[in-house]
C-alpha atoms as a PDB file:
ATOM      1  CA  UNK A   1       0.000   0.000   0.000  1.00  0.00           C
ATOM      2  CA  UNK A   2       1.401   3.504  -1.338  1.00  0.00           C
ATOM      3  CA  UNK A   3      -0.048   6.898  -1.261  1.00  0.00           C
ATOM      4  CA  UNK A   4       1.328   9.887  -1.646  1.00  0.00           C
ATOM      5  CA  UNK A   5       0.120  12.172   1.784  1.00  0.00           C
ATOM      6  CA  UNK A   6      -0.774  15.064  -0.023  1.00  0.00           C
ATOM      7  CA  UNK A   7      -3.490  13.015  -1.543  1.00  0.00           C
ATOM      8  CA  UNK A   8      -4.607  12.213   1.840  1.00  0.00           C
ATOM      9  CA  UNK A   9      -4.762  15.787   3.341  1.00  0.00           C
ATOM     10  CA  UNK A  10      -7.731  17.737   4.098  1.00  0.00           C
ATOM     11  CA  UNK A  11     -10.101  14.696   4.271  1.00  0.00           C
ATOM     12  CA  UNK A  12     -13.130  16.357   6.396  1.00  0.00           C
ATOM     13  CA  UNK A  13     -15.931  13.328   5.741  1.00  0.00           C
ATOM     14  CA  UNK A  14     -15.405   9.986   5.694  1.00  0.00           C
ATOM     15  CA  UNK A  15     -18.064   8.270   3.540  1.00  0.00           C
ATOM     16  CA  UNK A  16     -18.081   4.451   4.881  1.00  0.00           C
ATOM     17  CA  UNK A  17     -20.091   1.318   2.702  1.00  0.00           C
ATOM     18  CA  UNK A  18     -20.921  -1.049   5.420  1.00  0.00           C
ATOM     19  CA  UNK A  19     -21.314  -4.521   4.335  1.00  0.00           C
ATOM     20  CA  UNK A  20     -17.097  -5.915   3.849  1.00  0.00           C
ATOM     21  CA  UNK A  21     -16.152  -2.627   5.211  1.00  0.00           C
ATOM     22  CA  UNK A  22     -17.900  -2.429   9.152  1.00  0.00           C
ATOM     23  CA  UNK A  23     -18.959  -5.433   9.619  1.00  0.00           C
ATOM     24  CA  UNK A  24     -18.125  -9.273   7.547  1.00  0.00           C
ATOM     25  CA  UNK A  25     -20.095  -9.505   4.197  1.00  0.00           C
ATOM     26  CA  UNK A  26     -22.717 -12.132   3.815  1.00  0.00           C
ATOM     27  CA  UNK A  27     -22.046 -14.590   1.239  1.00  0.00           C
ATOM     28  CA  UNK A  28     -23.727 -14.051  -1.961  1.00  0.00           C
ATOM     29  CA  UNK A  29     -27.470 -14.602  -1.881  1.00  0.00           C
ATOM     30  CA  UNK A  30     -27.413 -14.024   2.125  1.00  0.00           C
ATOM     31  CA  UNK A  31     -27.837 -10.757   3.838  1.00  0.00           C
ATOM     32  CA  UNK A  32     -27.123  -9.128   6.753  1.00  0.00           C
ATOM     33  CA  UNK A  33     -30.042  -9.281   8.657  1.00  0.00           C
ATOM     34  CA  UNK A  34     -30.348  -8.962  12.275  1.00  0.00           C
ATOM     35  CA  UNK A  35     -27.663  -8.270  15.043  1.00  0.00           C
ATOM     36  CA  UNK A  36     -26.599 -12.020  15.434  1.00  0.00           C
ATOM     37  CA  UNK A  37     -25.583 -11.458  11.904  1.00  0.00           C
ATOM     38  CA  UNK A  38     -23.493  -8.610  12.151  1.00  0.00           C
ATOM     39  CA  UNK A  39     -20.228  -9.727  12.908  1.00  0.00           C
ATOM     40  CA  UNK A  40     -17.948  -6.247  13.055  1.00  0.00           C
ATOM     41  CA  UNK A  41     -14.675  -6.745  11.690  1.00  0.00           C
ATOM     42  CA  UNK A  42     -11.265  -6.173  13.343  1.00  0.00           C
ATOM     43  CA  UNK A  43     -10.192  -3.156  14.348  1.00  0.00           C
ATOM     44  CA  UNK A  44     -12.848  -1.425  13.116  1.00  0.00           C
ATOM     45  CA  UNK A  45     -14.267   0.541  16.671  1.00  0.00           C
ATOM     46  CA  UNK A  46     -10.947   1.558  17.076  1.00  0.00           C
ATOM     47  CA  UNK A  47     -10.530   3.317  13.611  1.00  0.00           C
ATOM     48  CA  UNK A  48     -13.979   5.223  14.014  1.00  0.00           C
ATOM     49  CA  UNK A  49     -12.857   6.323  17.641  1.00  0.00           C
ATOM     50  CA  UNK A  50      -9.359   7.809  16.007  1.00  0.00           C
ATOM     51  CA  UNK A  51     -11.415   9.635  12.943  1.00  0.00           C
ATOM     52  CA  UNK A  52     -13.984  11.352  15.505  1.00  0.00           C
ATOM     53  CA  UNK A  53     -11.097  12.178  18.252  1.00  0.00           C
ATOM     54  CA  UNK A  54      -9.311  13.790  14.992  1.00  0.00           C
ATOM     55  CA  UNK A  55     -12.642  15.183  13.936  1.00  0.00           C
ATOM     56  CA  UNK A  56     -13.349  13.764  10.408  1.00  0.00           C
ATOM     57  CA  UNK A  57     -17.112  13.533   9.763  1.00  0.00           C
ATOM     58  CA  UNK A  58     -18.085   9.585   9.425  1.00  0.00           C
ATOM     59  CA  UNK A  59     -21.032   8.868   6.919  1.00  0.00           C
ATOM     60  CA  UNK A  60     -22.374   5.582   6.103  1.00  0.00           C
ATOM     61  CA  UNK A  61     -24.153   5.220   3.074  1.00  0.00           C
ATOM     62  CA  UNK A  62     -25.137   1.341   2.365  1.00  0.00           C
ATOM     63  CA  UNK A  63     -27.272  -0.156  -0.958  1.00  0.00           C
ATOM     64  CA  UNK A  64     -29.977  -3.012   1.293  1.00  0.00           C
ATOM     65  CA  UNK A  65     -31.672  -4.364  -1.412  1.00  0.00           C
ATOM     66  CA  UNK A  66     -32.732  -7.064   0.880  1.00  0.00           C
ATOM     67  CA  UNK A  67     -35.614  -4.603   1.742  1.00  0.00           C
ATOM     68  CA  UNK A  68     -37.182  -5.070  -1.516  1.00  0.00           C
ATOM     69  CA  UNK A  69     -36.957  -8.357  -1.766  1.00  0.00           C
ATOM     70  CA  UNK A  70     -38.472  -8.752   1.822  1.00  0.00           C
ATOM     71  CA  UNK A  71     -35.502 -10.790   3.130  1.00  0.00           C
ATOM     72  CA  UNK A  72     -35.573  -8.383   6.185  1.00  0.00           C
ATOM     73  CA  UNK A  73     -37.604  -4.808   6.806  1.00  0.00           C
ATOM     74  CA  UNK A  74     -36.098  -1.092   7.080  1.00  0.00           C
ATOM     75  CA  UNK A  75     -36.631  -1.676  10.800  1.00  0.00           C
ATOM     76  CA  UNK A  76     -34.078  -4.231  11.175  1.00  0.00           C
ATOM     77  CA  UNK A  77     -31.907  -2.878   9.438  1.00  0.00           C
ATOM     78  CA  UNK A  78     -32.545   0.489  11.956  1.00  0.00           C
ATOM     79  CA  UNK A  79     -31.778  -1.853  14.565  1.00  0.00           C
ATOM     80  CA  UNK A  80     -28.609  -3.003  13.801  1.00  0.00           C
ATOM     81  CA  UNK A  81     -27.638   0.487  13.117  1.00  0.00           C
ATOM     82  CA  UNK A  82     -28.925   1.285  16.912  1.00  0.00           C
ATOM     83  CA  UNK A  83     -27.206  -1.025  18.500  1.00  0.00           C
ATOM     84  CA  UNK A  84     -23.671  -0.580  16.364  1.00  0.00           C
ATOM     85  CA  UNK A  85     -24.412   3.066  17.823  1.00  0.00           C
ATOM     86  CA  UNK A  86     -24.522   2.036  21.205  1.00  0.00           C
ATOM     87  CA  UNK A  87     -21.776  -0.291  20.883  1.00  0.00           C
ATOM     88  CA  UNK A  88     -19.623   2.469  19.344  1.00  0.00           C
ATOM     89  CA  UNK A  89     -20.624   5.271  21.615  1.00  0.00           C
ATOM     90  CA  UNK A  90     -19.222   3.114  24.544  1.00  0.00           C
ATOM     91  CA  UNK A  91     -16.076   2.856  22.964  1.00  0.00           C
ATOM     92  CA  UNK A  92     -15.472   6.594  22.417  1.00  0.00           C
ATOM     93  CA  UNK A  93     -16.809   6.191  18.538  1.00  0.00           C
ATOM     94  CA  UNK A  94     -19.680   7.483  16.276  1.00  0.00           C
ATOM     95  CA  UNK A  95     -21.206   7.536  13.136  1.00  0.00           C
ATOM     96  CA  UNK A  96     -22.495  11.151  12.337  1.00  0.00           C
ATOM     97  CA  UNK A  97     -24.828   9.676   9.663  1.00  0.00           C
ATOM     98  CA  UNK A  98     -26.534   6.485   8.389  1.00  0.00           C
ATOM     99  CA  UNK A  99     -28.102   6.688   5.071  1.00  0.00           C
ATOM    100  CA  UNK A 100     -29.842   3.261   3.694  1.00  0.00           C
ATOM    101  CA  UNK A 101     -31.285   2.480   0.038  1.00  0.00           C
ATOM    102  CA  UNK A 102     -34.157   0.202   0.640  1.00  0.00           C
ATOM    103  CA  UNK A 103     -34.655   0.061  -2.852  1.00  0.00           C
ATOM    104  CA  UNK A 104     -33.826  -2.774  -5.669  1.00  0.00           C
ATOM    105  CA  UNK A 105     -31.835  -2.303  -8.922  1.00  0.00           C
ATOM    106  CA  UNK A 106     -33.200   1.105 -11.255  1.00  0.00           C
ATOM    107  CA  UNK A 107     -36.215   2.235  -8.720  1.00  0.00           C
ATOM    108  CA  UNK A 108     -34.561   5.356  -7.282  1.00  0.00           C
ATOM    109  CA  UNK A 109     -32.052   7.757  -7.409  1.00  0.00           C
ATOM    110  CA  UNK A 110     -30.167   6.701  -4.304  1.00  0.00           C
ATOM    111  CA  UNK A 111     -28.944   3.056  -4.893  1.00  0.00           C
ATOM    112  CA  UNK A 112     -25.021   3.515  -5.681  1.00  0.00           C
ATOM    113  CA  UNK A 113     -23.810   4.287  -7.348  1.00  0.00           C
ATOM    114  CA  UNK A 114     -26.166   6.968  -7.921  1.00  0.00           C
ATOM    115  CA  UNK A 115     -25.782  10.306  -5.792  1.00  0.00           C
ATOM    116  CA  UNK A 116     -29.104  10.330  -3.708  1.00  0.00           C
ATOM    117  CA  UNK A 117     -27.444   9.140  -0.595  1.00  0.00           C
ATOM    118  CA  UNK A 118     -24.656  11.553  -1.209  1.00  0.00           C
ATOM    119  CA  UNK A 119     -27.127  14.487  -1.447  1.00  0.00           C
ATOM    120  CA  UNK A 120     -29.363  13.814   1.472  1.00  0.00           C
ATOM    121  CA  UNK A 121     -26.255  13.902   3.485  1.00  0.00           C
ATOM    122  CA  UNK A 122     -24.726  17.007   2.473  1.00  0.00           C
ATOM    123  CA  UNK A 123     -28.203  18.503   2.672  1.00  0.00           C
ATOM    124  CA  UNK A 124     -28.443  17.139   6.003  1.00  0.00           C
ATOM    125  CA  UNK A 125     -24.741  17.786   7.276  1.00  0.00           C
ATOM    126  CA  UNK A 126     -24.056  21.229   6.023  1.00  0.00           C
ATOM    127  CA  UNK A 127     -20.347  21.655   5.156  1.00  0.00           C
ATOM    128  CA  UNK A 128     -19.869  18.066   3.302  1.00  0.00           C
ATOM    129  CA  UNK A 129     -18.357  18.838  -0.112  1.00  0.00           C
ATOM    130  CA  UNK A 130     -17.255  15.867  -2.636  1.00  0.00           C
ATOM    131  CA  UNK A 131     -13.729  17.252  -2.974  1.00  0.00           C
ATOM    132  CA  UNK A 132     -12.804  17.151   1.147  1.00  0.00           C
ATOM    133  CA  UNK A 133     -14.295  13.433   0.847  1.00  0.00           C
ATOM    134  CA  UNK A 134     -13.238   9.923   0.424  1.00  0.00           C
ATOM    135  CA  UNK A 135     -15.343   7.094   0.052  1.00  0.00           C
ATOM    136  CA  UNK A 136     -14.299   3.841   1.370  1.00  0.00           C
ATOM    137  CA  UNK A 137     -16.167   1.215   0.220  1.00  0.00           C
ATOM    138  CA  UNK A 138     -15.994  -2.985  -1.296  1.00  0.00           C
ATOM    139  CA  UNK A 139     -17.134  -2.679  -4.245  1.00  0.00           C
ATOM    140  CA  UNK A 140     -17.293  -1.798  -7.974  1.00  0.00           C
ATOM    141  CA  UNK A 141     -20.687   0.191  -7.429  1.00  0.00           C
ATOM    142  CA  UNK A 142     -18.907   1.734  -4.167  1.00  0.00           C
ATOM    143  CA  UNK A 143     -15.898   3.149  -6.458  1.00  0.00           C
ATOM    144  CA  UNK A 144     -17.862   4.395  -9.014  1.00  0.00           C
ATOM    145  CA  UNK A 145     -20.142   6.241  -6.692  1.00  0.00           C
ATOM    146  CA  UNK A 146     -16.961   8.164  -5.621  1.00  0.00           C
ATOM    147  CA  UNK A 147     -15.950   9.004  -8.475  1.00  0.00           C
ATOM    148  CA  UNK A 148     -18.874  10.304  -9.658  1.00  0.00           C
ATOM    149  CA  UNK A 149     -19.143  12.803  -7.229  1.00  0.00           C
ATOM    150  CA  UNK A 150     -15.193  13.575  -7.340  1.00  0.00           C
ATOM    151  CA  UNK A 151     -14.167  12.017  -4.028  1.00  0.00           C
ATOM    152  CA  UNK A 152     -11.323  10.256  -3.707  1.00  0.00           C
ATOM    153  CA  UNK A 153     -11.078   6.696  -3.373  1.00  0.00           C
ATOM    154  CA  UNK A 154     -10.089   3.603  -1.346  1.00  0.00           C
ATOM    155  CA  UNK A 155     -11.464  -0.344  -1.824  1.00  0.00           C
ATOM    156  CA  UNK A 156     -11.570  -2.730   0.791  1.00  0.00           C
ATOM    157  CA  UNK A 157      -9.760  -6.068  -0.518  1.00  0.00           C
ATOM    158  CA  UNK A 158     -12.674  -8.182   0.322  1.00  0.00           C
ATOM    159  CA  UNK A 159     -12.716 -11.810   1.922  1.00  0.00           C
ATOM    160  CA  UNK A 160     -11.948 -14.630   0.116  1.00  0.00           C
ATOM    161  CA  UNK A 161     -15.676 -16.606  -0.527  1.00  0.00           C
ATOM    162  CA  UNK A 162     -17.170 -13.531  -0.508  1.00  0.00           C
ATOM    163  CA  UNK A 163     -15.633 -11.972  -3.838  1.00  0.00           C
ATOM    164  CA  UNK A 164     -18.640  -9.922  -6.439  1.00  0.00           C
ATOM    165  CA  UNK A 165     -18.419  -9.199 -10.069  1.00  0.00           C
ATOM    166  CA  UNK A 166     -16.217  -6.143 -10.424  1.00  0.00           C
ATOM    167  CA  UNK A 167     -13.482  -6.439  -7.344  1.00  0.00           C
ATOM    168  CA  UNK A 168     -10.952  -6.527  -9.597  1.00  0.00           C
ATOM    169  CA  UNK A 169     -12.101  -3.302 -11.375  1.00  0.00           C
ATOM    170  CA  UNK A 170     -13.117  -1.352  -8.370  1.00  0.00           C
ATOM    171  CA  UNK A 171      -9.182  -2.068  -7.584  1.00  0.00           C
ATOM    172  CA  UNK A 172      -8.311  -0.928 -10.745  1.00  0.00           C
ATOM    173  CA  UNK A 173     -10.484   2.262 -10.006  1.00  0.00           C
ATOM    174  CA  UNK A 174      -9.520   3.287  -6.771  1.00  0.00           C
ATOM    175  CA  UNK A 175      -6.956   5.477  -5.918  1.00  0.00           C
ATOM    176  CA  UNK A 176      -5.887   3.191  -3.053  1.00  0.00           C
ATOM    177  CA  UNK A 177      -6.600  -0.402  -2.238  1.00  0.00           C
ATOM    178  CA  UNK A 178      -6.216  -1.402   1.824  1.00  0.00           C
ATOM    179  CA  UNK A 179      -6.823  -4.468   4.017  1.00  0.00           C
ATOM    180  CA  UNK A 180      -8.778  -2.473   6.112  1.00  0.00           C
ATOM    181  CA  UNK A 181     -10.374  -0.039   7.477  1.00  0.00           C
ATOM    182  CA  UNK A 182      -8.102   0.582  10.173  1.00  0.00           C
ATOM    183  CA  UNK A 183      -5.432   0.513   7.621  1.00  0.00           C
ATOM    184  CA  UNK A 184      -7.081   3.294   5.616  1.00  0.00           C
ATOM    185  CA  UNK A 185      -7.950   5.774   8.688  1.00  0.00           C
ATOM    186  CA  UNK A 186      -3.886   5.402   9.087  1.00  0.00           C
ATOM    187  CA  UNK A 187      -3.085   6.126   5.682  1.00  0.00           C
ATOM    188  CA  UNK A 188      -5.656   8.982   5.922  1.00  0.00           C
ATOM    189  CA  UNK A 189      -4.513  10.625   9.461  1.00  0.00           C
ATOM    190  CA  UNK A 190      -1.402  10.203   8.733  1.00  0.00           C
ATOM    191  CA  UNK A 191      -0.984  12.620   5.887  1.00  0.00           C
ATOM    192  CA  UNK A 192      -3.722  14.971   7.974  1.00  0.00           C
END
C-alpha cells in the first residue's frame, strides 16, 4: 500500500459502505439481517474512535436491497444500526450519519452508485463537499459512486468466498486499495 500524503490531506468526511467494510459480508445470496448477523470486523471501533477524536465527519451510506426483496424490513436494518451506535458510543466512537437504500436495482435515485445518498447527506450535514471526501467502500458500485461525485477513493480487498463481479475493477479504479479499514484511517490521518 502507497499513497502519496498530499493526496490524503484535508479529508473532512469519511463516507463508509458497510457490508465488507464495518462489519463481515454475507455470502452471496445471504444478507445481513439482524444483530446475530453482524459480525464487526477487526479493528474497526478503534478506527472510528481515532477519525472522531481527529474530527473527520463519518457517513455511512449502504445499498440493502434485501428490503425489496423482503428478506428483512427497514426496521431491522434500523436496529442493527442502533445497536452498532450504542456499541460504538461506549467505545469513544460514532457515526455522524446512516443513510440506507431500501430500494432494488433502477427504482430510485439513491442506490449507488447513484448520488441520492450523497445528497441527502450534504443537505443534512451542512459543510460536506465531494472534494474534502473519500469514500471507502468494497465494491465496484462503491468506487464508481466516488468518483462520480469527485471524491477520492479507497477499496476494501474483500474476503476470500465472498468476492462480487467487479473487485478486480473497483481495484483498478480506486486510488488506493487497503486491508482495512483501520489501515485506511492510518493512511488517511497520517498525511492529515
Amino acid at each position: 500500500m502507497s499513497a502519496g500524503h498530499a493526496k490524503w490531506s484535508h479529508v473532512k468526511t469519511v463516507f463508509l459502505d458497510r457490508d465488507g467494510v464495518l462489519n463481515r459480508k454475507a455470502p452471496e445470496g445471504e444478507y445481513v439481517a439482524k444483530w446475530e448477523d453482524f459480525q464487526i470486523l477487526e479493528g474497526v471501533i478503534e478506527a472510528l474512535g481515532r477519525l472522531r477524536r481527529a474530527g473527520v465527519r463519518t457517513i455511512v451510506v449502504t445499498n440493502q436491497r434485501g428490503i425489496a426483496l423482503g428478506r428483512y424490513s427497514a426496521a431491522d436494518v434500523e436496529a442493527i444500526h442502533a445497536k452498532f451506535q450504542e456499541l460504538l458510543a461506549a467505545n469513544g466512537a460514532r457515526l455522524d450519519g446512516v443513510y440506507v437504500c431500501p430500494h432494488d436495482r433502477g427504482k430510485c435515485n439513491c442506490r449507488k452508485p447513484l448520488p441520492g445518498m450523497f445528497e441527502r447527506a450534504a443537505a443534512e450535514h451542512p459543510g460536506i463537499s465531494a472534494r474534502e471526501s473519500v469514500m471507502i467502500g468494497d465494491s465496484l458500485a462503491d468506487m464508481e459512486f466516488g468518483r462520480r461525485l469527485g471524491m477520492r477513493t479507497i477499496v476494501i480487498e474483500t474476503e476470500a468466498g465472498v468476492r462480487a463481479a467487479g473487485d478486480e475493477k473497483a481495484q483498478q479504479m480506486a486510488d488506493l486499495c487497503s486491508s482495512s479499514l483501520r489501515e485506511a484511517v492510518n493512511v488517511i490521518l497520517g498525511s492529515q
